[in-house]
C-alpha atoms as a PDB file:
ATOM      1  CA  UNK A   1      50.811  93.135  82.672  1.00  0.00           C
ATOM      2  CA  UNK A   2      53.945  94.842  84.514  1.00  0.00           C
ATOM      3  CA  UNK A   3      55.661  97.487  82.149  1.00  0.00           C
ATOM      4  CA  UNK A   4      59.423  98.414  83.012  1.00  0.00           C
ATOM      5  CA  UNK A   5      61.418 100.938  81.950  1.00  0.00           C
ATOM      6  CA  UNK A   6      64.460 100.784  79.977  1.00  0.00           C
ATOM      7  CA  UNK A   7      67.571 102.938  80.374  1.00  0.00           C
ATOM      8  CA  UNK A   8      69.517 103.705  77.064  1.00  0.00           C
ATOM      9  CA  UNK A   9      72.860 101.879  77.716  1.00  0.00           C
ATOM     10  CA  UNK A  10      74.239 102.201  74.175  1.00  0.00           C
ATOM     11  CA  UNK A  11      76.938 104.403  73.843  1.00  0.00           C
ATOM     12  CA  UNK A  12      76.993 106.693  70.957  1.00  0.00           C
ATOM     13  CA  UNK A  13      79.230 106.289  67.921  1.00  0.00           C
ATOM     14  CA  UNK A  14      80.019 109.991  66.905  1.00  0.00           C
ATOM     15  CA  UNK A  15      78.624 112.671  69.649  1.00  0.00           C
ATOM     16  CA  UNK A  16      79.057 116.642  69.440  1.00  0.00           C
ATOM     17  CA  UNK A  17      77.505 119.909  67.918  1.00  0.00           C
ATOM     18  CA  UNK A  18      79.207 118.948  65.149  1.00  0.00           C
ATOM     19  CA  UNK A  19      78.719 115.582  64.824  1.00  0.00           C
ATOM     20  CA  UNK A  20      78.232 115.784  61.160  1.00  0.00           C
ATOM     21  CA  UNK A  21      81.212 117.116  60.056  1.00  0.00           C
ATOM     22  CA  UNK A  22      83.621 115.768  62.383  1.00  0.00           C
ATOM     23  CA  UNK A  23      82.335 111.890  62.404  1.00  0.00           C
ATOM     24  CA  UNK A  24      81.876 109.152  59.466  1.00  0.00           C
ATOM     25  CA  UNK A  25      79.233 109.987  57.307  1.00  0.00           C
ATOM     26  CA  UNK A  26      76.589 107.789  57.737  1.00  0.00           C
ATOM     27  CA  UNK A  27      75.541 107.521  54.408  1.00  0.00           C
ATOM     28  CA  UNK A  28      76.743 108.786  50.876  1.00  0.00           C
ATOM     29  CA  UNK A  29      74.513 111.240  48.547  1.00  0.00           C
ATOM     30  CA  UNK A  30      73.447 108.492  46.502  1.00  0.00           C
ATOM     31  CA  UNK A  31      73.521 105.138  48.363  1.00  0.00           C
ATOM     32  CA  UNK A  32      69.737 103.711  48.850  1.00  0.00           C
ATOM     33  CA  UNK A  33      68.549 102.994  52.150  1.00  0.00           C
ATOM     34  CA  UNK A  34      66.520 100.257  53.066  1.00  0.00           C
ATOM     35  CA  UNK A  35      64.250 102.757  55.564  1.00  0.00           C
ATOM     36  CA  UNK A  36      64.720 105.766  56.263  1.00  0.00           C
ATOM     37  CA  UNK A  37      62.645 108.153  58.728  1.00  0.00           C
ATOM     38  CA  UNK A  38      62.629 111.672  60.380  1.00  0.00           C
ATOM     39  CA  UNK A  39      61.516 111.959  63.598  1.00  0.00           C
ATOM     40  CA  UNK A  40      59.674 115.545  64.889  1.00  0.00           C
ATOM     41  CA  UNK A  41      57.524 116.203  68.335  1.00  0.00           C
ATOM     42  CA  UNK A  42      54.255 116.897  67.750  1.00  0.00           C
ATOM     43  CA  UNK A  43      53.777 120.554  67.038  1.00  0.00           C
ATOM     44  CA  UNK A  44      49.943 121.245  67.975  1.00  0.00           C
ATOM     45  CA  UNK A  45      50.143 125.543  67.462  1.00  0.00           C
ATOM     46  CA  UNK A  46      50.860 126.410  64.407  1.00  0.00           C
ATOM     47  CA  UNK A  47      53.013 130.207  64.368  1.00  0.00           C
ATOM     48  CA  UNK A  48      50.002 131.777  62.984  1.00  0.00           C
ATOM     49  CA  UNK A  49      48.077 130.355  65.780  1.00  0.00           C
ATOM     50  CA  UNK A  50      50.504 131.075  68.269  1.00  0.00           C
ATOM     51  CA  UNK A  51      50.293 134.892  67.367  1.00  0.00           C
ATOM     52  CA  UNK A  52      46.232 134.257  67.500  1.00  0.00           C
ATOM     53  CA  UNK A  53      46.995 133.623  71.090  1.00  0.00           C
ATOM     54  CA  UNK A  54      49.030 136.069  72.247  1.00  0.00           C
ATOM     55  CA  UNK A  55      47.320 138.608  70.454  1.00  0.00           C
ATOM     56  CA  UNK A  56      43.910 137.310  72.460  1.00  0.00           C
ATOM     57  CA  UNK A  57      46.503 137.141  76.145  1.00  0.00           C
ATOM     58  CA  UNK A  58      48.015 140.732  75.381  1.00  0.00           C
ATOM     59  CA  UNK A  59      44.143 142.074  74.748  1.00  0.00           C
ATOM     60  CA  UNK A  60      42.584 140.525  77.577  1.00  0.00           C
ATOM     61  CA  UNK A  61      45.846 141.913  80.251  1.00  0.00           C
ATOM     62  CA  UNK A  62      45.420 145.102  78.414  1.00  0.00           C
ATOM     63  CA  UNK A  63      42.108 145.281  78.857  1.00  0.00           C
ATOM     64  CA  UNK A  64      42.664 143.842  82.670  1.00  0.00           C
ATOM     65  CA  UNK A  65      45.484 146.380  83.112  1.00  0.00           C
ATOM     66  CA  UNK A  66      43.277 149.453  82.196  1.00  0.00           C
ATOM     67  CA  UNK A  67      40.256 148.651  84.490  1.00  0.00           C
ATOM     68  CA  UNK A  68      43.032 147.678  87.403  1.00  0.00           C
ATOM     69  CA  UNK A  69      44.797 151.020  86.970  1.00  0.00           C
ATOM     70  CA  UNK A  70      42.437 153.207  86.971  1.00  0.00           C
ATOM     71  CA  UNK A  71      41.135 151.479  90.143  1.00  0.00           C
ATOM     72  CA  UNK A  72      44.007 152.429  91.347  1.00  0.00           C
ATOM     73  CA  UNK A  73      45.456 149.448  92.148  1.00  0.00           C
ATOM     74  CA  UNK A  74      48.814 150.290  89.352  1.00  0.00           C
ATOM     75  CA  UNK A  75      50.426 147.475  90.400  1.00  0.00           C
ATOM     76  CA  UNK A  76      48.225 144.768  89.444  1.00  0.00           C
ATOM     77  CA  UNK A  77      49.124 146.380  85.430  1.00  0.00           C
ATOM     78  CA  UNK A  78      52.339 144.984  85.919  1.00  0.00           C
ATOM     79  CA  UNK A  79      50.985 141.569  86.942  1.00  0.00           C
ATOM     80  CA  UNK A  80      49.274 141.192  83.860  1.00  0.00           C
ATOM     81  CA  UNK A  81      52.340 142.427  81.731  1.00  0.00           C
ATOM     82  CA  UNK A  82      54.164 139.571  83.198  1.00  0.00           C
ATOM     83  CA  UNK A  83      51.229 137.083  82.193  1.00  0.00           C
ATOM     84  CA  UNK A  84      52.112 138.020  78.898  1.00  0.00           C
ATOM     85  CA  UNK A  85      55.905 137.581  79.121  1.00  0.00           C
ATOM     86  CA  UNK A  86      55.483 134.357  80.904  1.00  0.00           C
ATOM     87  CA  UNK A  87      52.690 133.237  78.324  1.00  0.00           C
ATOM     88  CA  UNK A  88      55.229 134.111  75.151  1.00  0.00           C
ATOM     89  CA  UNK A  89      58.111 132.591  77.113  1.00  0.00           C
ATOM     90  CA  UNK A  90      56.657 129.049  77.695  1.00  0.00           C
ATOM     91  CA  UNK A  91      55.436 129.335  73.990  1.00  0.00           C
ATOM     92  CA  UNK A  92      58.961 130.076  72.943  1.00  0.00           C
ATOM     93  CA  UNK A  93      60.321 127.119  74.739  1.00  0.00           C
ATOM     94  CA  UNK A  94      57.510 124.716  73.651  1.00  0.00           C
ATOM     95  CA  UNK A  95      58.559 125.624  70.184  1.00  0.00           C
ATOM     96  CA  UNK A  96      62.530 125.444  70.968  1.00  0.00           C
ATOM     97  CA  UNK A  97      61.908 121.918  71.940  1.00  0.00           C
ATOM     98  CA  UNK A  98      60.277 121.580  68.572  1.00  0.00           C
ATOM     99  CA  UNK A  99      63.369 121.332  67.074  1.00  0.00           C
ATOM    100  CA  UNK A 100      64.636 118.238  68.456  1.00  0.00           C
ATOM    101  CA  UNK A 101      64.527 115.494  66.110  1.00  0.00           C
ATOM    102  CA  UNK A 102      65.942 112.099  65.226  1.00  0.00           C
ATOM    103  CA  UNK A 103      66.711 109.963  61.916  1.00  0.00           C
ATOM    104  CA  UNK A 104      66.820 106.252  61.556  1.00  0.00           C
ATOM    105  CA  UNK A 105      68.580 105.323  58.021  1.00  0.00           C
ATOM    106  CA  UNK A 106      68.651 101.600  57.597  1.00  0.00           C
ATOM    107  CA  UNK A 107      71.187 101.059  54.174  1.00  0.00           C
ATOM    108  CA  UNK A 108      72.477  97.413  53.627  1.00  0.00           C
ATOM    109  CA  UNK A 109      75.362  97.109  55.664  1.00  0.00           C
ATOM    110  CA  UNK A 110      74.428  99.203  58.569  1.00  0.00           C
ATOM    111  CA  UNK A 111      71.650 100.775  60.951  1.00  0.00           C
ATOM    112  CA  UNK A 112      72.250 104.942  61.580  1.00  0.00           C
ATOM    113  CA  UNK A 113      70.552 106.579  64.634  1.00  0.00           C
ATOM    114  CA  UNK A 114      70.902 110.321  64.792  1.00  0.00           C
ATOM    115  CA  UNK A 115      69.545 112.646  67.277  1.00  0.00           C
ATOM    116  CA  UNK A 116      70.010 115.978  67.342  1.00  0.00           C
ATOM    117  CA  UNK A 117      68.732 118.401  70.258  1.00  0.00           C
ATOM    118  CA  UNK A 118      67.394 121.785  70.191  1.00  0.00           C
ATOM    119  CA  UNK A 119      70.587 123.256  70.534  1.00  0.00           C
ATOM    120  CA  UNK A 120      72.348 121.727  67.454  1.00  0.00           C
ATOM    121  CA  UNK A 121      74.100 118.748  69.199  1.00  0.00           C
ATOM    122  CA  UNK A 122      74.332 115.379  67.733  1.00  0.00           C
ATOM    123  CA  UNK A 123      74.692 111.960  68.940  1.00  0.00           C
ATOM    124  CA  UNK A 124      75.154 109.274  66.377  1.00  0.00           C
ATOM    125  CA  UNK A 125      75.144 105.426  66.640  1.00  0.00           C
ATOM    126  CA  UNK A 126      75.640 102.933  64.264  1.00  0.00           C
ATOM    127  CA  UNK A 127      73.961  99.623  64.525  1.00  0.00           C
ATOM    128  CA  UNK A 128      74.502  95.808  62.456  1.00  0.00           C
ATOM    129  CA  UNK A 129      71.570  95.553  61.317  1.00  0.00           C
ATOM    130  CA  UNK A 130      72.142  91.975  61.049  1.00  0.00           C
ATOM    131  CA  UNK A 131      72.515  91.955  64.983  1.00  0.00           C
ATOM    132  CA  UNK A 132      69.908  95.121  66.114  1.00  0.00           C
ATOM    133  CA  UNK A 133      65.775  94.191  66.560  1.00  0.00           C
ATOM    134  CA  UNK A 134      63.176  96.202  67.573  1.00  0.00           C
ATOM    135  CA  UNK A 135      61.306  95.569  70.882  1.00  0.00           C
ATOM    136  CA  UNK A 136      57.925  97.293  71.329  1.00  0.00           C
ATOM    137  CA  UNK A 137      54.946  96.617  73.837  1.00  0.00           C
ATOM    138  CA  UNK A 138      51.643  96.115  72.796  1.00  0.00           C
ATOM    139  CA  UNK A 139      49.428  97.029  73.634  1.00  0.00           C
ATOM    140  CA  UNK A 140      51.073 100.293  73.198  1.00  0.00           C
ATOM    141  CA  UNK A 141      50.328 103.294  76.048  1.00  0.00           C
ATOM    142  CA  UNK A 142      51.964 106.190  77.280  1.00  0.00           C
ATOM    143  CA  UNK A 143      54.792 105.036  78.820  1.00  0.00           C
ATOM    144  CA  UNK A 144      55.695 102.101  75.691  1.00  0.00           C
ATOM    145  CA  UNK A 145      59.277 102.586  74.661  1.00  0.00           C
ATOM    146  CA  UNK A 146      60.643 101.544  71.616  1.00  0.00           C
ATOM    147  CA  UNK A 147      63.481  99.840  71.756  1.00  0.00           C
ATOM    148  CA  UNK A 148      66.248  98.693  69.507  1.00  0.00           C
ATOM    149  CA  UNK A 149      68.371  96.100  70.855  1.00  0.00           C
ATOM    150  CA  UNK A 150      71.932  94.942  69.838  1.00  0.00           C
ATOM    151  CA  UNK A 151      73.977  92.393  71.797  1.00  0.00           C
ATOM    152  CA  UNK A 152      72.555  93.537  75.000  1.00  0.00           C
ATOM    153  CA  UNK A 153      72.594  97.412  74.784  1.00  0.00           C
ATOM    154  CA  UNK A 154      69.546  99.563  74.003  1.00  0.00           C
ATOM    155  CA  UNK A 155      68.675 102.673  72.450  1.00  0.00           C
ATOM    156  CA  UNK A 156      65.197 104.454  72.680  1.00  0.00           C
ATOM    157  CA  UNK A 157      63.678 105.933  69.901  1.00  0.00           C
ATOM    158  CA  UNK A 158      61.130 108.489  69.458  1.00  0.00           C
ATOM    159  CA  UNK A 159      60.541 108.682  72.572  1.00  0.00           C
ATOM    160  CA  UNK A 160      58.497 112.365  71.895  1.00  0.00           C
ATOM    161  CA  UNK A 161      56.089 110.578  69.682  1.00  0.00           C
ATOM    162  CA  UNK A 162      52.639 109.559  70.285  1.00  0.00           C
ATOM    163  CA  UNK A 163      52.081 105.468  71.736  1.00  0.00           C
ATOM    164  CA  UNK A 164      50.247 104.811  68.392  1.00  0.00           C
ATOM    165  CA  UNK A 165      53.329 106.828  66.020  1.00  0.00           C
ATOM    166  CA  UNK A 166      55.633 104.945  68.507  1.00  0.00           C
ATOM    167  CA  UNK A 167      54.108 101.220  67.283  1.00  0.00           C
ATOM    168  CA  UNK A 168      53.751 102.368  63.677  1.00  0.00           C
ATOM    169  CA  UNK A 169      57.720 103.014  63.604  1.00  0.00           C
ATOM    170  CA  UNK A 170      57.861  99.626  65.307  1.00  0.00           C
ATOM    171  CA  UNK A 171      56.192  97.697  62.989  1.00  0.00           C
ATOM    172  CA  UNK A 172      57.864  99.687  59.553  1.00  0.00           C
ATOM    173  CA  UNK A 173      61.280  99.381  60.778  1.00  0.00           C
ATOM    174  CA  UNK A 174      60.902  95.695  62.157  1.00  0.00           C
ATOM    175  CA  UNK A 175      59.710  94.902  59.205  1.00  0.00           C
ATOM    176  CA  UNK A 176      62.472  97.004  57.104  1.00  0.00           C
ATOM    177  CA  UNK A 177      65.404  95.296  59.546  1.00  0.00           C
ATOM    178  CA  UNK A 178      63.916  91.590  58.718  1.00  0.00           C
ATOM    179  CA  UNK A 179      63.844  92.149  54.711  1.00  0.00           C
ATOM    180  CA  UNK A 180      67.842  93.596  55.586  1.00  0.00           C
ATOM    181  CA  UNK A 181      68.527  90.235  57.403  1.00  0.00           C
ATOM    182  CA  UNK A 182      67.191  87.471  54.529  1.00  0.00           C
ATOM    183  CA  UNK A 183      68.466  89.902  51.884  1.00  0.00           C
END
């Protein structure tokens, strides 16, 4: 079976880094949503972990370092304090990705996509529920997208989550949008 590859073609309702105060708010404190989900990347390192790590990199180059300088060969100390920087930066960014996220709020009369990157801005569409369906490939793999459709124009969601998280969300909010449509 031949997978293809969707491009997003939906343009956004509300977009900015301050989406949420400048736009419509997609839903009021107290109205009830029909589904409602927050989406995170998988975070495998925990920060206490993460200083486990470094703390094991920094001894081993230290330990590196010592034997390398008093080889005499100084420069190869500074090598292994770079490992370290390079070791903490690619941690740092890991975890800066992190904070991506996105929220799908399904309420009666409307579907709300957010996403909001790691550096605070927001893109917001608003879908008819009525109109919007969920397209997903099984069986899922790596490079499954899920889909929402309306009236020709797509928008991929969760696209940082696992194939088996991917079809999960598939499933709950397919199943969410068709109890919106006979309702």
């Amino acid at each position: 079976m031949t997978r293809t590859i969707t491009i997003e073609n939906m343009p956004p309702t509300v977009t900015g880094r301050t989406a949420a105060s400048s736009g419509p708010d997609p839903v009021t404190g107290d109205e009830d949503f029909r589904f409602h989900a927050l989406l995170f990347p998988n975070r495998s390192l925990t920060a206490d972990g993460f200083r486990r790590v470094l703390a094991v990199v920094i001894g081993v180059n230290l330990v590196n370092a010592v034997i390398y300088f008093t080889l005499g060969a100084w420069p190869v100390a500074f090598f292994c304090g770079v490992d370290i920087l390079i070791v903490w930066w690619a941690f740092h960014l890991s975890y800066v990705q992190g904070r991506r996220h996105e929220r799908v709020m399904l309420t009666d009369d409307a579907l709300w996509i957010s996403r909001v990157l790691p550096s605070g801005h927001e893109t917001r569409w608003k879908l008819n529920p009525f109109w919007a369906r969920v397209e997903f490939d099984r069986p899922a793999s790596h490079e499954t997208q899920l889909r929402l459709v309306e009236k020709g124009r797509v928008l991929i969601l969760g696209s940082f989550l696992s194939p088996q998280e991917r079809g999960e969300l598939a499933d709950a909010l397919g199943a969410a949008l068709s109890k919106a449509k006979t309702a």
